[in-house]
N, C-alpha and C. Protein backbone atom coordinates (compact mmCIF):
# COMPACT_ATOMS: atom_id res chain seq x y z
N UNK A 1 76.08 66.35 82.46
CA UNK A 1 76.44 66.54 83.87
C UNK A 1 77.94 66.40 84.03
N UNK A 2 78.58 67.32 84.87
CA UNK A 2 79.75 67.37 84.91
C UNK A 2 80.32 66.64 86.29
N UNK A 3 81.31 65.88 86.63
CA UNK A 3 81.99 65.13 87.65
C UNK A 3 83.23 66.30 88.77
N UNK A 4 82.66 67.07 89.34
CA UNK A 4 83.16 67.99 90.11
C UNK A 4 84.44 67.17 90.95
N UNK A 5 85.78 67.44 91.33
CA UNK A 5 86.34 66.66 92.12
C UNK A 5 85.65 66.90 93.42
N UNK A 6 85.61 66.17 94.30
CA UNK A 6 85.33 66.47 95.70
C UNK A 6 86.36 67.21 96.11
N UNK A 7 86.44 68.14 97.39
CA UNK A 7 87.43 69.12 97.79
C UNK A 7 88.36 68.25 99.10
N UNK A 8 89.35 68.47 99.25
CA UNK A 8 90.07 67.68 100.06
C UNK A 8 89.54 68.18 101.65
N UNK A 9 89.61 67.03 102.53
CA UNK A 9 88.67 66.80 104.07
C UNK A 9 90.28 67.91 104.77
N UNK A 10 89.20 68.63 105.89
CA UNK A 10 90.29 69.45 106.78
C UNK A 10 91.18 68.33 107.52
N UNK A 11 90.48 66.67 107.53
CA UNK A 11 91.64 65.95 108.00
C UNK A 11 92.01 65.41 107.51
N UNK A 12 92.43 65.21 106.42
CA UNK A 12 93.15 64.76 105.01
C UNK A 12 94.25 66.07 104.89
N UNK A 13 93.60 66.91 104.64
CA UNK A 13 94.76 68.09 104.69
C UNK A 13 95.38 67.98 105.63
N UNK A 14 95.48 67.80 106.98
CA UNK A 14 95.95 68.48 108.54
C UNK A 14 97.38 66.64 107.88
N UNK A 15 96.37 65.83 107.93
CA UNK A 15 97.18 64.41 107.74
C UNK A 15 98.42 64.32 106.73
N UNK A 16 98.23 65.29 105.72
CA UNK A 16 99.21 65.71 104.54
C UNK A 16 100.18 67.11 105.12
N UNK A 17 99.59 68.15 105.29
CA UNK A 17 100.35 69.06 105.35
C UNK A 17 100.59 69.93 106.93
N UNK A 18 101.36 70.75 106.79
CA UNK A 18 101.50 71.67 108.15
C UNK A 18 101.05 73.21 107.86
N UNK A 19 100.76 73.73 108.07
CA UNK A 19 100.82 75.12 107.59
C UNK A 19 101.44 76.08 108.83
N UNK A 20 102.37 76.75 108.28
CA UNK A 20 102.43 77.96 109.47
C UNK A 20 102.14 79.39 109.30
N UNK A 21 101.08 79.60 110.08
CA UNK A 21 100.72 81.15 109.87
C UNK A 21 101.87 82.29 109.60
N UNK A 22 102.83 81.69 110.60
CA UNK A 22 103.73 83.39 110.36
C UNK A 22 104.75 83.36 109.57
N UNK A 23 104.31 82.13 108.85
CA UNK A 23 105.41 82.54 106.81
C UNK A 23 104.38 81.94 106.18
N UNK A 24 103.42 81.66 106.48
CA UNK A 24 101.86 81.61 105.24
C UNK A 24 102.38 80.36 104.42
N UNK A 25 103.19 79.50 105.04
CA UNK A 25 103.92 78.58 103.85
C UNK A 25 103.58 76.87 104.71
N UNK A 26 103.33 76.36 103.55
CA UNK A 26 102.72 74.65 103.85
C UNK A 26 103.85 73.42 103.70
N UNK A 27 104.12 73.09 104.80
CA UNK A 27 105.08 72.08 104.39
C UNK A 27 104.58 70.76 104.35
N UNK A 28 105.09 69.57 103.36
CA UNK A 28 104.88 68.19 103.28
C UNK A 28 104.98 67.54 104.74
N UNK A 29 104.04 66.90 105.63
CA UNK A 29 104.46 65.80 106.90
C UNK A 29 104.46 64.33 106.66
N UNK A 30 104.67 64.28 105.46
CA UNK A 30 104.49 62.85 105.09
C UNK A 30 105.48 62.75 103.69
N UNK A 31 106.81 62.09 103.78
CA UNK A 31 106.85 62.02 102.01
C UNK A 31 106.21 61.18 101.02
N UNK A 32 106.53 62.49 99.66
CA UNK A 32 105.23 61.87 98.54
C UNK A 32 106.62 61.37 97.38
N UNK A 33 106.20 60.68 97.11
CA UNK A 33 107.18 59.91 95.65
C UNK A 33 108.46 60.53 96.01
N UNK A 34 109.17 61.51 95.23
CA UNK A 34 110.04 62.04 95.31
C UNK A 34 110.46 63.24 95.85
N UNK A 35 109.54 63.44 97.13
CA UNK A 35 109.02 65.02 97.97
C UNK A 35 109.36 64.06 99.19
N UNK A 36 110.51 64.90 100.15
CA UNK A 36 110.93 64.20 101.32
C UNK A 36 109.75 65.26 102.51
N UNK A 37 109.88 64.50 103.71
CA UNK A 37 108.76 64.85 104.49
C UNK A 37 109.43 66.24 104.83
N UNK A 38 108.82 67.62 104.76
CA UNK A 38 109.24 68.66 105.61
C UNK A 38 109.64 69.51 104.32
N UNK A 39 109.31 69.03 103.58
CA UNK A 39 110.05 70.13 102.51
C UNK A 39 109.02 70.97 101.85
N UNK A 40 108.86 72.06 101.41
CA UNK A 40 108.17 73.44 101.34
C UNK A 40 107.33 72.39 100.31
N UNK A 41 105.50 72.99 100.08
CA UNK A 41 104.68 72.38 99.33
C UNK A 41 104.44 73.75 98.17
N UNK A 42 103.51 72.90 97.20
CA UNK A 42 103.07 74.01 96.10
C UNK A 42 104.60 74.69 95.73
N UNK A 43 103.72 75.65 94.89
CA UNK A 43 104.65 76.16 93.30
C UNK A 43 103.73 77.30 93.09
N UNK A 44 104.53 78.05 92.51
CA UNK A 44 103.85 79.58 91.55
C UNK A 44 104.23 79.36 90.16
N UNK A 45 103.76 77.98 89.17
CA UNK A 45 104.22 77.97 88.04
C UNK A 45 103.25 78.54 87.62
N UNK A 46 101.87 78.92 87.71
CA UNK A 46 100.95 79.18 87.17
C UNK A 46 101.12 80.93 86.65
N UNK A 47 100.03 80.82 85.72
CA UNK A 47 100.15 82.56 85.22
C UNK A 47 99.49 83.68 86.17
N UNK A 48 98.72 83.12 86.88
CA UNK A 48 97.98 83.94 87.95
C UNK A 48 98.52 84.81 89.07
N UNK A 49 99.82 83.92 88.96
CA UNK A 49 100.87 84.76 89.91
C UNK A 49 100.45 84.22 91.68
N UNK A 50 99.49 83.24 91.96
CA UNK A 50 98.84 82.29 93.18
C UNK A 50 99.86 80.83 93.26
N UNK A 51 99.94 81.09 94.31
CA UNK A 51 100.58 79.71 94.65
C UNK A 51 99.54 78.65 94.59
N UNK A 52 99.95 77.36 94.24
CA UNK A 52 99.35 75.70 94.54
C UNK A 52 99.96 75.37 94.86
N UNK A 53 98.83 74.08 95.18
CA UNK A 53 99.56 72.86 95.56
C UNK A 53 98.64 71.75 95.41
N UNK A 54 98.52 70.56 95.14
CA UNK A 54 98.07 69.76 94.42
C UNK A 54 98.20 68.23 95.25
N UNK A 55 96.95 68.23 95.65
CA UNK A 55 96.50 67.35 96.74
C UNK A 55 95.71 66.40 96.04
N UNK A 56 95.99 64.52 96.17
CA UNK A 56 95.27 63.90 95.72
C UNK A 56 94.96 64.04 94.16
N UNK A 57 95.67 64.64 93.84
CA UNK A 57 95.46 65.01 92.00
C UNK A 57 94.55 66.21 91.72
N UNK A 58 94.23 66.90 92.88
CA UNK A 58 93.46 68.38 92.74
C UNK A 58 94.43 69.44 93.03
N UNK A 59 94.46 70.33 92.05
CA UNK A 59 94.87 71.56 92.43
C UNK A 59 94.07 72.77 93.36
N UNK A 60 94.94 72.99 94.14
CA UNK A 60 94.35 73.87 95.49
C UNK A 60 95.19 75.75 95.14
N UNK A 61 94.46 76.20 95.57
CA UNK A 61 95.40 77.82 95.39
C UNK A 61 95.75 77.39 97.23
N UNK A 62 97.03 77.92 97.63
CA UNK A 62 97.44 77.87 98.78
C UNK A 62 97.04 78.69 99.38
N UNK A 63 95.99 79.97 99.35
CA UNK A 63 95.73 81.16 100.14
C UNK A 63 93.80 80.34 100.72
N UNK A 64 93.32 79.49 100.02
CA UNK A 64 91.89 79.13 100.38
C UNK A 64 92.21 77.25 101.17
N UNK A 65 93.45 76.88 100.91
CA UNK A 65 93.73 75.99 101.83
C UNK A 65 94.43 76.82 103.57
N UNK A 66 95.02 77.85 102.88
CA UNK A 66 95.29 78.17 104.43
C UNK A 66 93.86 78.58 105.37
N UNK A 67 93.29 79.45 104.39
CA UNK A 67 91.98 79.98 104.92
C UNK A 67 90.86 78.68 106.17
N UNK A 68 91.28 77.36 104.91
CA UNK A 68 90.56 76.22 105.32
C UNK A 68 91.36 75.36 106.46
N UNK A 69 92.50 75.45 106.28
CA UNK A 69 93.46 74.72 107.65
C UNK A 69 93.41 75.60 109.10
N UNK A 70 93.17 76.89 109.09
CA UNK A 70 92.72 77.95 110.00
C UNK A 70 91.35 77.89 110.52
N UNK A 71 90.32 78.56 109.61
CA UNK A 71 89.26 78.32 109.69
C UNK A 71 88.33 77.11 109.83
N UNK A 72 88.53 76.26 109.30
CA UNK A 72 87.69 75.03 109.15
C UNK A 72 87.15 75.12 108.07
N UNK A 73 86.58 76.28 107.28
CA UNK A 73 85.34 76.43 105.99
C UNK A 73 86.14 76.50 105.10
N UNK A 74 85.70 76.37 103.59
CA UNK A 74 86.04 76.77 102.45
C UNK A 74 85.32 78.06 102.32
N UNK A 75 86.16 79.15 101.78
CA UNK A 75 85.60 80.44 101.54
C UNK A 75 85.08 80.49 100.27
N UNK A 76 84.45 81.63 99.90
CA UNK A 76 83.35 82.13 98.58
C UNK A 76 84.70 82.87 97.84
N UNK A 77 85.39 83.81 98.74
CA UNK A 77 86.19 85.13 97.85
C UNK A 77 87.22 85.01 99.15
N UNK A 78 88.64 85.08 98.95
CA UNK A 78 89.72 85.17 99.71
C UNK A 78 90.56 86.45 99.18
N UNK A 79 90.46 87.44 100.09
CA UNK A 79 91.55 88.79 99.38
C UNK A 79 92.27 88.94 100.38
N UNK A 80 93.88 88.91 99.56
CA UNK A 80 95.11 89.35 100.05
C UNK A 80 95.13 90.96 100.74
N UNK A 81 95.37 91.49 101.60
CA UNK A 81 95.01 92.33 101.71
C UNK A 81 96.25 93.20 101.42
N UNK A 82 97.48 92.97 101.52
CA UNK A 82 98.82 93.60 100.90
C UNK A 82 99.09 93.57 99.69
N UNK A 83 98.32 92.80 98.53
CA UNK A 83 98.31 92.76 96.93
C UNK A 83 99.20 91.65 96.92
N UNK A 84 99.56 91.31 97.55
CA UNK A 84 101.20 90.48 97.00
C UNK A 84 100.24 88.73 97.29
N UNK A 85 100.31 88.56 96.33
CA UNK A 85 99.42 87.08 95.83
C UNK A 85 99.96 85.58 96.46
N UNK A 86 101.44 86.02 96.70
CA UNK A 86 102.11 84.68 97.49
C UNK A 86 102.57 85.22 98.91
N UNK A 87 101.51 85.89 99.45
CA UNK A 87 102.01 85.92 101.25
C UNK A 87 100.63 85.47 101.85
N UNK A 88 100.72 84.23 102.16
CA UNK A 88 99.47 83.70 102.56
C UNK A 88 99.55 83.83 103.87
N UNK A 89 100.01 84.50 104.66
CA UNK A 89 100.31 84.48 105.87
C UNK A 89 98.41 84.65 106.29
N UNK A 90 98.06 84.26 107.52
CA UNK A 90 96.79 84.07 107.98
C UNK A 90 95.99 85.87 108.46
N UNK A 91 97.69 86.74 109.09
CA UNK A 91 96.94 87.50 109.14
C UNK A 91 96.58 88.67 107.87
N UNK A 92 97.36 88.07 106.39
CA UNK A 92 97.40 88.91 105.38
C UNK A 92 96.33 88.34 104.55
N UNK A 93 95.13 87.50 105.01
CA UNK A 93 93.56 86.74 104.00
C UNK A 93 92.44 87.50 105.34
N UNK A 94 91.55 87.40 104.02
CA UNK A 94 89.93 87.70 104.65
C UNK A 94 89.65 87.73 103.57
N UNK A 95 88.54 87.21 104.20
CA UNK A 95 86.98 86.74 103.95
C UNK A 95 86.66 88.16 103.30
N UNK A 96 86.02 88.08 101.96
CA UNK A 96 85.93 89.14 100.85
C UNK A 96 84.49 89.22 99.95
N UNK A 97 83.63 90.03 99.00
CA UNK A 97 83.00 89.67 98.19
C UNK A 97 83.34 89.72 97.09
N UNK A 98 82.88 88.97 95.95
CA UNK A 98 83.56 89.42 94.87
C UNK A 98 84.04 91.11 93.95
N UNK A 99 83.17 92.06 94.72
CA UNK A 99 83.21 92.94 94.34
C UNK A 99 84.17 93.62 95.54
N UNK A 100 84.51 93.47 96.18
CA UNK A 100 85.63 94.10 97.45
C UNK A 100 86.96 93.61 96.94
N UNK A 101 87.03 91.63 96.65
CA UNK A 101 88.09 91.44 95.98
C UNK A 101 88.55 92.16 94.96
N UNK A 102 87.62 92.41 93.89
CA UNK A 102 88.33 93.06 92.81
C UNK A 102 88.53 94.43 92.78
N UNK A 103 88.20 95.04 93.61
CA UNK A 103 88.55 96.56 93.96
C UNK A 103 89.78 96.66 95.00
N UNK A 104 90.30 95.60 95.40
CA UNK A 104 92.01 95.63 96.11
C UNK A 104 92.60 95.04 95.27
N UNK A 105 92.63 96.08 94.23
CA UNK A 105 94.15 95.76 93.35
C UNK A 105 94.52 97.13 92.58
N UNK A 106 95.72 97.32 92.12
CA UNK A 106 96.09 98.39 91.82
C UNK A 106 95.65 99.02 90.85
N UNK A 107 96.06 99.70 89.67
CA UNK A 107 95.69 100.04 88.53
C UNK A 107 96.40 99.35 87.58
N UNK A 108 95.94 99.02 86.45
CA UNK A 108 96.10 98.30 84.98
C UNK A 108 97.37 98.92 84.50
N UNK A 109 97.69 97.95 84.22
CA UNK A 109 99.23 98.36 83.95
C UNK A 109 99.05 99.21 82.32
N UNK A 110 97.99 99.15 81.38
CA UNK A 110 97.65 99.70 80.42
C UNK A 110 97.34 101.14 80.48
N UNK A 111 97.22 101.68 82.20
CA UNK A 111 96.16 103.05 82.51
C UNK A 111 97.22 103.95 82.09
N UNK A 112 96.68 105.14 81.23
CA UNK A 112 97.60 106.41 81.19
C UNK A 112 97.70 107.38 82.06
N UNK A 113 96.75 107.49 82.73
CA UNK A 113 97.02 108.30 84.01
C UNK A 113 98.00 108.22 84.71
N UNK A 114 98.08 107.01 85.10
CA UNK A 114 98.77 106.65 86.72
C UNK A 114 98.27 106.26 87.84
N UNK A 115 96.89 106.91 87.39
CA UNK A 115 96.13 106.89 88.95
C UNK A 115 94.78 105.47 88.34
N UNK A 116 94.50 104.77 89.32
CA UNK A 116 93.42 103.26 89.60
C UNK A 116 92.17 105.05 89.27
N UNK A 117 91.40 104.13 88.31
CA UNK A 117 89.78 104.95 88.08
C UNK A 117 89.88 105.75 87.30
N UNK A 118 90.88 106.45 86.82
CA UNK A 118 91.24 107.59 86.37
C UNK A 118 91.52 107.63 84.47
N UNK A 119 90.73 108.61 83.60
CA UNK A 119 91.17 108.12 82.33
C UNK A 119 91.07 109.69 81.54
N UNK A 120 91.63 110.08 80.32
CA UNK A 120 91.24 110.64 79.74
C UNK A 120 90.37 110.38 78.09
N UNK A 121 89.14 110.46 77.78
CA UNK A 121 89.00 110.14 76.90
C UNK A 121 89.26 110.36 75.54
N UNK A 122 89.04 109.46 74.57
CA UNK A 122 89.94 110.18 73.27
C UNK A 122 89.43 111.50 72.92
N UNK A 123 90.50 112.48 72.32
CA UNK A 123 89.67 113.72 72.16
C UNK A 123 89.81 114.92 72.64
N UNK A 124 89.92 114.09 74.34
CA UNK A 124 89.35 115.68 75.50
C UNK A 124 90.82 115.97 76.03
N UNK A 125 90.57 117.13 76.50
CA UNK A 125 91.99 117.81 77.32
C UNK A 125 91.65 117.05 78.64
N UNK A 126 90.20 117.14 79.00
CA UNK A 126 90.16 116.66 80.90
C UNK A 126 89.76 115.07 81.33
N UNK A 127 90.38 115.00 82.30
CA UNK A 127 90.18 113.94 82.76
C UNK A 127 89.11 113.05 83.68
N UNK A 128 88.57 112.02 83.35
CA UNK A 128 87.05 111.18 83.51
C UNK A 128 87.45 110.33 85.22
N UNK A 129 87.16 110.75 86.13
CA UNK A 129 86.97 109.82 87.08
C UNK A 129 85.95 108.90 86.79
N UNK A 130 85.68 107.55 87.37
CA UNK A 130 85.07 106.24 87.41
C UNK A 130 84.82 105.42 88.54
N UNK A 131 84.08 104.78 88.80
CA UNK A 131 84.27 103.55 89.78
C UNK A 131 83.77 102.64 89.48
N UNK A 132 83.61 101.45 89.80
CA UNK A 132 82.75 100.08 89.76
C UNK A 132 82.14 99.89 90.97
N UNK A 133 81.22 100.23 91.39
CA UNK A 133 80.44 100.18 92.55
C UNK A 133 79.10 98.80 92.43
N UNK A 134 79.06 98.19 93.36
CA UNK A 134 78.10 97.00 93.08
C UNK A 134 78.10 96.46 91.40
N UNK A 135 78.73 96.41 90.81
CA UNK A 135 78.42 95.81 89.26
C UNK A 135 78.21 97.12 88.74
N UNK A 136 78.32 97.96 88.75
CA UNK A 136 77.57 99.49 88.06
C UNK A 136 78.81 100.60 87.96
N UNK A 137 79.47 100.59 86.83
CA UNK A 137 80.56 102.07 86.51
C UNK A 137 79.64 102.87 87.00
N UNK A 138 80.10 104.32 87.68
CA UNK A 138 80.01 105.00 88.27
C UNK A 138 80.54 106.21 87.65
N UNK A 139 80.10 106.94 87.58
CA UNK A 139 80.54 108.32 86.66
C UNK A 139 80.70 109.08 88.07
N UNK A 140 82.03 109.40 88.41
CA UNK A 140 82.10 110.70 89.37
C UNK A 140 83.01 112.15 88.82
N UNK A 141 82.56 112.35 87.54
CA UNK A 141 83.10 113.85 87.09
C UNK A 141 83.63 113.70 86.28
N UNK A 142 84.68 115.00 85.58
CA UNK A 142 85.56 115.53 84.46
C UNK A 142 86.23 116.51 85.43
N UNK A 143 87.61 116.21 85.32
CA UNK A 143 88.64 117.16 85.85
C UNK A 143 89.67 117.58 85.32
N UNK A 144 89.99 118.97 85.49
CA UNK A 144 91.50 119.64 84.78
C UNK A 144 92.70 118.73 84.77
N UNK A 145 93.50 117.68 85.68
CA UNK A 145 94.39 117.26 86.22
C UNK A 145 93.82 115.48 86.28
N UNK A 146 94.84 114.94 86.12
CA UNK A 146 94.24 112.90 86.63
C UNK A 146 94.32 113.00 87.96
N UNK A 147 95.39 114.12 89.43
CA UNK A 147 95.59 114.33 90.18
C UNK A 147 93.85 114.83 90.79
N UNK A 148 93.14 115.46 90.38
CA UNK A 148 91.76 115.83 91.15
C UNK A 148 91.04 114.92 90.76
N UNK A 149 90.93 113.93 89.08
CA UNK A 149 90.18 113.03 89.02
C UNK A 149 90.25 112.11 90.51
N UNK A 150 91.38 111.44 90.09
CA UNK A 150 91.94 110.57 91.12
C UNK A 150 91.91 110.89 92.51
N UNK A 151 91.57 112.16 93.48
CA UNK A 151 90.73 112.23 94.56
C UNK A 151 89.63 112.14 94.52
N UNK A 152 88.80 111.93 93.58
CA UNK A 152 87.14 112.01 93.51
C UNK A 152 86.82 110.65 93.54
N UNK A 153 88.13 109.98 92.40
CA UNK A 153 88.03 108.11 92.72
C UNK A 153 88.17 107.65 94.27
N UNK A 154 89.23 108.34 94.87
CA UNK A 154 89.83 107.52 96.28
C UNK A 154 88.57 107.68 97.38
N UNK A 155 87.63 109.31 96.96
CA UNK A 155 86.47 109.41 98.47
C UNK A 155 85.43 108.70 98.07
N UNK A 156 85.03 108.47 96.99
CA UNK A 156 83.98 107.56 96.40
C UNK A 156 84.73 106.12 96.30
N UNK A 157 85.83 105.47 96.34
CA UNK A 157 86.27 104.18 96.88
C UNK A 157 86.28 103.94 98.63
N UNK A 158 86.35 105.24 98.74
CA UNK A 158 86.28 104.76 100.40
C UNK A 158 85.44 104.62 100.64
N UNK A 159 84.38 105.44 100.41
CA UNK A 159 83.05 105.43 100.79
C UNK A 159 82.00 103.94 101.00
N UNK A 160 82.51 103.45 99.34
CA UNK A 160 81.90 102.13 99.27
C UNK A 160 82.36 101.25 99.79
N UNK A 161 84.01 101.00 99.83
CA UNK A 161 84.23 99.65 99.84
C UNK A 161 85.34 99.80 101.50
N UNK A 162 85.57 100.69 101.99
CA UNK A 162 86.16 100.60 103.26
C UNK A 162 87.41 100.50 103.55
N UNK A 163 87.85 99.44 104.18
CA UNK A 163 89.26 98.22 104.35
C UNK A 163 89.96 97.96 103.19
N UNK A 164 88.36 97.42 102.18
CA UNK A 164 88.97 96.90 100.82
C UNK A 164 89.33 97.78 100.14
N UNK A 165 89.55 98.86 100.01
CA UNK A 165 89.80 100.21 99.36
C UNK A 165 91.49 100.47 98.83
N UNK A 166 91.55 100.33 97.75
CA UNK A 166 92.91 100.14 97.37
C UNK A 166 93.26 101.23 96.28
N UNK A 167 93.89 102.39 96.55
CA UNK A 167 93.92 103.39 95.03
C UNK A 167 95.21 102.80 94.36
């Protein structure tokens, strides 16, 4: 059996920090050891490219504490909706599923196309549109161009995922 930390109380947080919606950024209201009161909280040392901040000896991502200093709840899935991982601003989070989260993000920096969905396989002159729809790749065609693949990806991403729809 494993010893889960408990998650920090919305008034434990409110008692520690400030948050302001319209720079998404948490400041200290109390000083800690060598952190004077008012001075910017959390860090982006991490590889994830997510801000923390580290409450009581728990590390917090700063986009599901803002969610929680706003909201009141702890969320399931929090997606940025501008891609940019450190603008926690309140009106740049929502409430997400895991499969909406991971379909607002760009394309793999590995893709040869250019285009998110889009591939040619080894071999062929034409190019393979794709999607990930509910857990399930999605075969939507073979095209002359990654340019027609890559419209067949964007109406079959809209289709499914909406808002969250990111080419």
């Amino acid at each position: 059996m494993t010893n889960k930390p408990m998650r920090v109380s919305r008034d434990r947080l409110r008692e520690l920090l400030h948050y302001c919606p319209d720079t998404g950024r948490f400041t200290w209201l109390k000083r800690r050891s060598n952190v004077p009161a008012g001075a910017l909280a959390g860090s982006c040392g991490s590889s994830h490219g997510y801000r923390e901040i580290r409450i009581d000896g728990v590390n917090y991502l700063e986009h599901r504490l803002a969610w929680f200093y706003v909201q009141g709840v702890w969320p399931d899935q929090i997606d940025h909706a501008n891609l940019d991982r450190t603008d926690n601003r309140i009106v740049n989070l929502r409430c997400a599923t895991f499969s909406q989260n991971n379909n607002n993000r760009g394309a793999r920096r590995d893709n040869e196309s250019g285009f998110k969905g889009v591939y040619r396989p080894a071999g062929r002159r034409k190019w393979t549109a794709q999607a990930k729809i509910s857990g399930q790749k999605t075969y939507l065609g073979t095209y002359d161009t990654p340019e027609l693949a890559h419209d067949a990806y964007c109406r079959a991403g809209r289709a499914a995922f909406g808002e969250f729809f990111h080419d």
